[in-house]
Protein backbone atom coordinates (compact mmCIF):
# COMPACT_ATOMS: atom_id res chain seq x y z
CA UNK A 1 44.30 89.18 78.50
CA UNK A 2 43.02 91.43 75.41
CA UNK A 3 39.67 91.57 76.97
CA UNK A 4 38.86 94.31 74.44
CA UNK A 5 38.46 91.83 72.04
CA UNK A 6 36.12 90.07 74.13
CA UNK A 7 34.40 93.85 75.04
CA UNK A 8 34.82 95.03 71.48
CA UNK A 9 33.22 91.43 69.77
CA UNK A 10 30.24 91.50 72.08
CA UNK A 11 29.37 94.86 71.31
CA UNK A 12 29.89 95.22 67.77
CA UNK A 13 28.23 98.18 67.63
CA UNK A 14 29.04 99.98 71.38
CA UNK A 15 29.89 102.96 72.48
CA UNK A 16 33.14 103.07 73.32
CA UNK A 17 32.03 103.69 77.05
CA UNK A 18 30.02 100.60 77.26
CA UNK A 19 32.44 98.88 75.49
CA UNK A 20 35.09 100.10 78.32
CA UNK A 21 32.54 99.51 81.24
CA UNK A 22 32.22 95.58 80.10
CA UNK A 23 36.15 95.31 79.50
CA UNK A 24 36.23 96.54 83.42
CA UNK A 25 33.83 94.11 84.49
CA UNK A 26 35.56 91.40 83.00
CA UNK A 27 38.81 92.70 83.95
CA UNK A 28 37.27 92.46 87.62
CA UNK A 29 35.70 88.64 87.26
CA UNK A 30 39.47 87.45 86.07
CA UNK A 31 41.25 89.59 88.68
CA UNK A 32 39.13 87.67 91.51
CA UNK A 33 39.39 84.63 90.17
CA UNK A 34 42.93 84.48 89.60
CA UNK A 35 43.39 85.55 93.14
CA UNK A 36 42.04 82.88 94.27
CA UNK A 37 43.79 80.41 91.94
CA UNK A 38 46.74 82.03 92.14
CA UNK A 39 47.04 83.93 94.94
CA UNK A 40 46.73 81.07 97.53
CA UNK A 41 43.51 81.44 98.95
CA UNK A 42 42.15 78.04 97.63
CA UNK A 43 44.16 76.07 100.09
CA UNK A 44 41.71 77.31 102.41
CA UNK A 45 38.10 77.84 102.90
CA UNK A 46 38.72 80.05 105.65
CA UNK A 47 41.01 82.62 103.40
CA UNK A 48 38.06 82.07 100.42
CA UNK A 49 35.13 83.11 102.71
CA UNK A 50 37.21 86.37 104.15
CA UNK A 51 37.58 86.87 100.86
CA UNK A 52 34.73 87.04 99.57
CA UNK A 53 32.89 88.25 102.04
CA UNK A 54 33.20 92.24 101.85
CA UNK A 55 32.11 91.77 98.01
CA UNK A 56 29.20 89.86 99.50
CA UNK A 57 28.44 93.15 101.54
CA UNK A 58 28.67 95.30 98.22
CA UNK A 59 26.16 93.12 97.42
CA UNK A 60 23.75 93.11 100.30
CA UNK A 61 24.36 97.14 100.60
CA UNK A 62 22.89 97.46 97.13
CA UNK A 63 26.50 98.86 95.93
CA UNK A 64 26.99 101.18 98.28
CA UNK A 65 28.92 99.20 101.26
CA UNK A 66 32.88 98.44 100.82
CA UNK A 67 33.32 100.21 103.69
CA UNK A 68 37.28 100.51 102.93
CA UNK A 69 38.09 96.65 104.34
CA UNK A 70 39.01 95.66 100.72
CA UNK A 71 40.48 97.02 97.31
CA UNK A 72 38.61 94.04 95.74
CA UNK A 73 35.18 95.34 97.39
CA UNK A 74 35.62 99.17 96.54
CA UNK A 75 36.31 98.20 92.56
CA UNK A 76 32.64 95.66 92.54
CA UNK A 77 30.81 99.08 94.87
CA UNK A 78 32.57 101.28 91.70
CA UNK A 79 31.43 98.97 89.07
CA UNK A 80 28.15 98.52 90.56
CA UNK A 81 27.31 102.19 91.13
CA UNK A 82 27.60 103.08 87.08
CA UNK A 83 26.56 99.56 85.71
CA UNK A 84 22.89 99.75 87.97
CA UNK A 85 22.13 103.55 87.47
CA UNK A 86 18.71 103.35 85.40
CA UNK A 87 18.29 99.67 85.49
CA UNK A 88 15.14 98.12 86.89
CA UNK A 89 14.42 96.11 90.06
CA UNK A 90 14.30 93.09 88.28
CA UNK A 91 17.94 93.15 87.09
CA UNK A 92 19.27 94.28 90.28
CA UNK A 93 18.02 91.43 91.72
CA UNK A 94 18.78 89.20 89.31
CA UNK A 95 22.33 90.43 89.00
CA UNK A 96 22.78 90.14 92.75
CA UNK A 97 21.39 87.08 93.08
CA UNK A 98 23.44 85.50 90.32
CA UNK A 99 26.68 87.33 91.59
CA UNK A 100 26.24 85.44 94.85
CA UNK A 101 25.54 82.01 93.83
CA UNK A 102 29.04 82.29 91.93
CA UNK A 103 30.22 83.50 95.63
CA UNK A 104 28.79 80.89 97.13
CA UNK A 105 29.78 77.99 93.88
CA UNK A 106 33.87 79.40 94.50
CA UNK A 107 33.48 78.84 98.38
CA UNK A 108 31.73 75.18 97.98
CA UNK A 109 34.36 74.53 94.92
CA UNK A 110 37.31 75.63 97.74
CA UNK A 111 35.50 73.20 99.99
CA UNK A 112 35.29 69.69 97.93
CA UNK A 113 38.87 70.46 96.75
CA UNK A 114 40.62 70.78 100.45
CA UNK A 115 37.88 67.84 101.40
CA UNK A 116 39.66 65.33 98.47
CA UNK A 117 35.66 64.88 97.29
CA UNK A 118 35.90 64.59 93.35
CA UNK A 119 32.48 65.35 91.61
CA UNK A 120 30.24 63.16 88.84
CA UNK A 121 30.44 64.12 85.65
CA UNK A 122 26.64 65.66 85.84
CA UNK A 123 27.43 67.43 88.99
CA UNK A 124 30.85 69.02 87.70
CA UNK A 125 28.79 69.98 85.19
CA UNK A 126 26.31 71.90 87.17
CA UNK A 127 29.02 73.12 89.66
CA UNK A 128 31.23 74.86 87.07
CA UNK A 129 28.36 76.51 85.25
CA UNK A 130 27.90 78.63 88.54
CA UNK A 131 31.69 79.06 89.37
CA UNK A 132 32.69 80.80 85.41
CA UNK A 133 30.77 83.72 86.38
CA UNK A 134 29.21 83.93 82.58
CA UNK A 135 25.43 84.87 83.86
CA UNK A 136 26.80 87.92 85.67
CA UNK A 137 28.29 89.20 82.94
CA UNK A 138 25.34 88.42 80.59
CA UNK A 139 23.72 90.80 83.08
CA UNK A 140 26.33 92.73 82.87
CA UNK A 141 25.74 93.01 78.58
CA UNK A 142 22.17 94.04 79.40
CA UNK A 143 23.01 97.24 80.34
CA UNK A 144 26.14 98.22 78.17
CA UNK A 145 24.24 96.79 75.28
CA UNK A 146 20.88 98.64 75.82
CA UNK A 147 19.02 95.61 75.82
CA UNK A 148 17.44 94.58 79.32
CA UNK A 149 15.96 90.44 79.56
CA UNK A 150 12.23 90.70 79.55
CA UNK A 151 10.31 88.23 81.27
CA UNK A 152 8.16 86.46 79.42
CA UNK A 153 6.78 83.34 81.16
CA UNK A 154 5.82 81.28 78.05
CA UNK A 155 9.32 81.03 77.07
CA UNK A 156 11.41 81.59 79.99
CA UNK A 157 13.07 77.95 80.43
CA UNK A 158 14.51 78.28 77.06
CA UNK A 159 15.18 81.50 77.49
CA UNK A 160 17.31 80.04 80.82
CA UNK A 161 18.76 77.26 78.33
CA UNK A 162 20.21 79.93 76.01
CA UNK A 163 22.25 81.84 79.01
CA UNK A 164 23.39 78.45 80.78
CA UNK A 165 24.32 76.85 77.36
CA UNK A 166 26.68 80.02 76.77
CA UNK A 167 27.89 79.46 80.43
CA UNK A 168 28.93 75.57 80.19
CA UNK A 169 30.57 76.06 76.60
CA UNK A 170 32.72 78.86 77.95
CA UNK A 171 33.87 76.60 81.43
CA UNK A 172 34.25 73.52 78.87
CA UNK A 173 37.14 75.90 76.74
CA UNK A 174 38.30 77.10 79.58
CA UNK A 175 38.54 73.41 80.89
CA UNK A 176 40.18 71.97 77.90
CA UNK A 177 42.93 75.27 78.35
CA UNK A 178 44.03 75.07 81.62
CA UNK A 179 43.71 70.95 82.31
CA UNK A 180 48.00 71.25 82.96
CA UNK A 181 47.86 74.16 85.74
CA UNK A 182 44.70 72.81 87.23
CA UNK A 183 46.27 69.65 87.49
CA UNK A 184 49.16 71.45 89.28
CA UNK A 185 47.26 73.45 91.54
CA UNK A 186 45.26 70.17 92.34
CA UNK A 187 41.88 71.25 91.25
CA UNK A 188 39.31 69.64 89.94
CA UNK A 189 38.72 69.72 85.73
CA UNK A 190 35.81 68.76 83.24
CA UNK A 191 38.54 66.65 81.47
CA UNK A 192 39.62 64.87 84.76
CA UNK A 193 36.44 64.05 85.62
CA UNK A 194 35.49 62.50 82.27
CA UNK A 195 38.53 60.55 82.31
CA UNK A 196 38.29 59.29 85.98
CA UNK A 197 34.63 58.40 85.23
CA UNK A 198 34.79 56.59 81.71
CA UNK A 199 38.27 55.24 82.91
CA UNK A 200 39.89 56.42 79.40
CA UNK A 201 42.98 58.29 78.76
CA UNK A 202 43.41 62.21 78.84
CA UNK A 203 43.35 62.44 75.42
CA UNK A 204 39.70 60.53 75.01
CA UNK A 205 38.53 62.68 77.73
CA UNK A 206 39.94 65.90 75.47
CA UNK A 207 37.97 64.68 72.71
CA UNK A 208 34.96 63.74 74.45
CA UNK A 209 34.74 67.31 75.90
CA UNK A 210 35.41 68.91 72.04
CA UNK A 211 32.27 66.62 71.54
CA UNK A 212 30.18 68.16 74.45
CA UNK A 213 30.60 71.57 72.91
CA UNK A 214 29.84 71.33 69.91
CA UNK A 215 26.88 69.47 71.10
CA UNK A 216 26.00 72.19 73.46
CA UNK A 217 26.41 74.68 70.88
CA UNK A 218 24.13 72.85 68.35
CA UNK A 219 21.93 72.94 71.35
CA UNK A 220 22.34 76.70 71.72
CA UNK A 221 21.70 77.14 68.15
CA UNK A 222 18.31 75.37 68.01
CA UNK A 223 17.02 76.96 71.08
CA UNK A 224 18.23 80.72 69.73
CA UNK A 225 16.06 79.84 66.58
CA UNK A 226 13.04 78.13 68.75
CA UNK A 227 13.37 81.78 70.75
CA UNK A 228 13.11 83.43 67.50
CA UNK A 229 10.15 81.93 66.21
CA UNK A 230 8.16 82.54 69.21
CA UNK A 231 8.65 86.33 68.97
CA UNK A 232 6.14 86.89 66.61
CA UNK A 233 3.52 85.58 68.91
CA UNK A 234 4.55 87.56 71.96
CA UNK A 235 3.64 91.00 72.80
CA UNK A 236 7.62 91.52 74.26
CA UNK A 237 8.57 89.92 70.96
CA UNK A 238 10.86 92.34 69.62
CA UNK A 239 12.85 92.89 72.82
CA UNK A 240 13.29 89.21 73.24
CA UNK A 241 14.86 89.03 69.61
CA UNK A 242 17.03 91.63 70.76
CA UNK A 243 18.28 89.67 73.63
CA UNK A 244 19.24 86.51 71.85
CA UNK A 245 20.87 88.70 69.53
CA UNK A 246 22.87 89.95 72.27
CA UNK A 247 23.79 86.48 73.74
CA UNK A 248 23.92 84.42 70.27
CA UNK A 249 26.91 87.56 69.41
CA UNK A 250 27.98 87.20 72.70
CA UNK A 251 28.39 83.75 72.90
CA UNK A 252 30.87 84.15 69.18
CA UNK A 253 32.50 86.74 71.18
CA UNK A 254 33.65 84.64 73.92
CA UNK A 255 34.28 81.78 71.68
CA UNK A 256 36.39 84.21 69.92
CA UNK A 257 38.70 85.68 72.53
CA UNK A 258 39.51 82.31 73.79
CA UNK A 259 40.83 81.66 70.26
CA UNK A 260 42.64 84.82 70.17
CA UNK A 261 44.08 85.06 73.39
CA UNK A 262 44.93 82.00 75.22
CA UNK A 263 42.74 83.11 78.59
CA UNK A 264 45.48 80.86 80.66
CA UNK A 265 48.54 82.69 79.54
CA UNK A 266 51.24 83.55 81.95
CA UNK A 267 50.76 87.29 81.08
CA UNK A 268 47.51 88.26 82.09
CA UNK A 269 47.75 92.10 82.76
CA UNK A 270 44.76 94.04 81.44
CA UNK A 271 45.98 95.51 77.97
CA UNK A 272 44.61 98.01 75.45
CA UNK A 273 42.56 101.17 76.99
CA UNK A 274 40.65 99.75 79.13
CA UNK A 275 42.67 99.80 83.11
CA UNK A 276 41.41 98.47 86.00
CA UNK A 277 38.78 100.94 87.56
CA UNK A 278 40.16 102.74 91.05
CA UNK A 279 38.01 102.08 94.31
């Protein structure tokens, strides 16, 4: 999967530790879902929520509670023990919190798929943007890049645009990649769903997804530099420039690896130096 190009472009400038620790943590979020995917547990909900449910106890045990049921759970406790160290309430609780909406997104995505129920366009849209696990690791960045989300009320919807808009354009690629095996495995695509709503061919529906991200990356763009220019009139100003810096190089990263790699490859083993952390 190269994921230390993805590691290695969002921290430009990282240590190679944090550049390792955010390798592993991506490693991780592609090792779960391709279980799932690939592993069989998506013809059931049943299988999903077993799962899922020790790393929902890491969770709810603030890191400390894989309690040996799961190889899966003991890797999240490991990654979770030297990815919190230091950082404040409010990211713990954010991270969790966002960890386990994408828990509880895979579980209702299982759900609608072994139910036949094919979703709108808009709520696709919404659905996948919790199910790519890209706000996680955004959370994730915070800490290996030194630069921890400040909350700043007066701009905190755009500052919620900036991380969701790098969250949909990252399912949309994905989307447009793997439209063959999802079609395979059944599931459910931003592509289908475009074409089963406009009733137009695959390769409209393609091109009308191209469209939606460069359109949400414009998007992105103008709310990065809207973020920007508020910073001078905010006492947290200079942290909050930091953090769009982080997503805005993040978001190129991403972008980036996708390019590079072809995320939907048959070999997917983790390469370079950065193995799977033991439990």
């Amino acid at each position: 999967m190269r994921l230390e190009v993805l590691a290695g472009g969002a921290l430009p400038q990282g240590s190679a530790e944090d550049v390792a620790l955010t390798a592993q943590w991506a490693a991780f979020i592609c090792w779960v879902d391709d279980h799932i995917d690939r592993g069989g547990l998506a013809l059931s909900v049943k299988a999903v929520e077993e799962f899922l449910a020790p790393l929902r106890h890491v969770l709810d045990a603030g890191g400390s509670g894989s309690g040996g049921v799961s190889v899966y759970a003991g890797v999240l406790a490991g990654l979770w023990e030297r990815t919190a160290a230091g950082m404040p309430d409010d990211w713990r609780t954010r991270f969790t919190a966002e960890y386990a909406d994408f828990l509880d997104a895979t579980v209702q995505e299982v759900a609608l798929r072994r139910a036949g129920i094919r979703l709108s366009v808009a709520r696709y849209v919404r659905l996948r943007r919790r199910t790519i696990t890209l706000l996680p690791m955004l959370n994730v960045l915070e800490r290996t890049g030194h630069t921890v989300l400040v909350e700043v009320p007066a701009v905190a919807v755009r500052v919620r645009e900036l991380r969701w808009a790098v969250a949909d354009v990252a399912g949309w690629a994905n989307d447009l990649a793997s439209g063959a095996d999802d079609e395979v495995a059944g599931q459910d695509n931003l592509v289908a769903a475009i074409a089963r709503e406009s009733a137009c061919s695959p390769a409209e529906a393609r091109a009308r997804v191209m469209a939606m991200i460069e359109d949400r990356r414009a998007g992105f763009r103008a709310t990065a530099a809207e973020l920007r220019s508020a910073c001078g009139s905010l006492a947290q100003g200079s942290e909050l420039c930091r953090y769009v810096d982080l997503v805005e190089t993040f978001m190129s990263a991403t972008l980036e690896w996708l390019a590079r790699t072809g995320r939907f490859a048959l070999d997917t083993a983790p390469a370079g130096p950065f193995p799977m952390p033991t439990p």
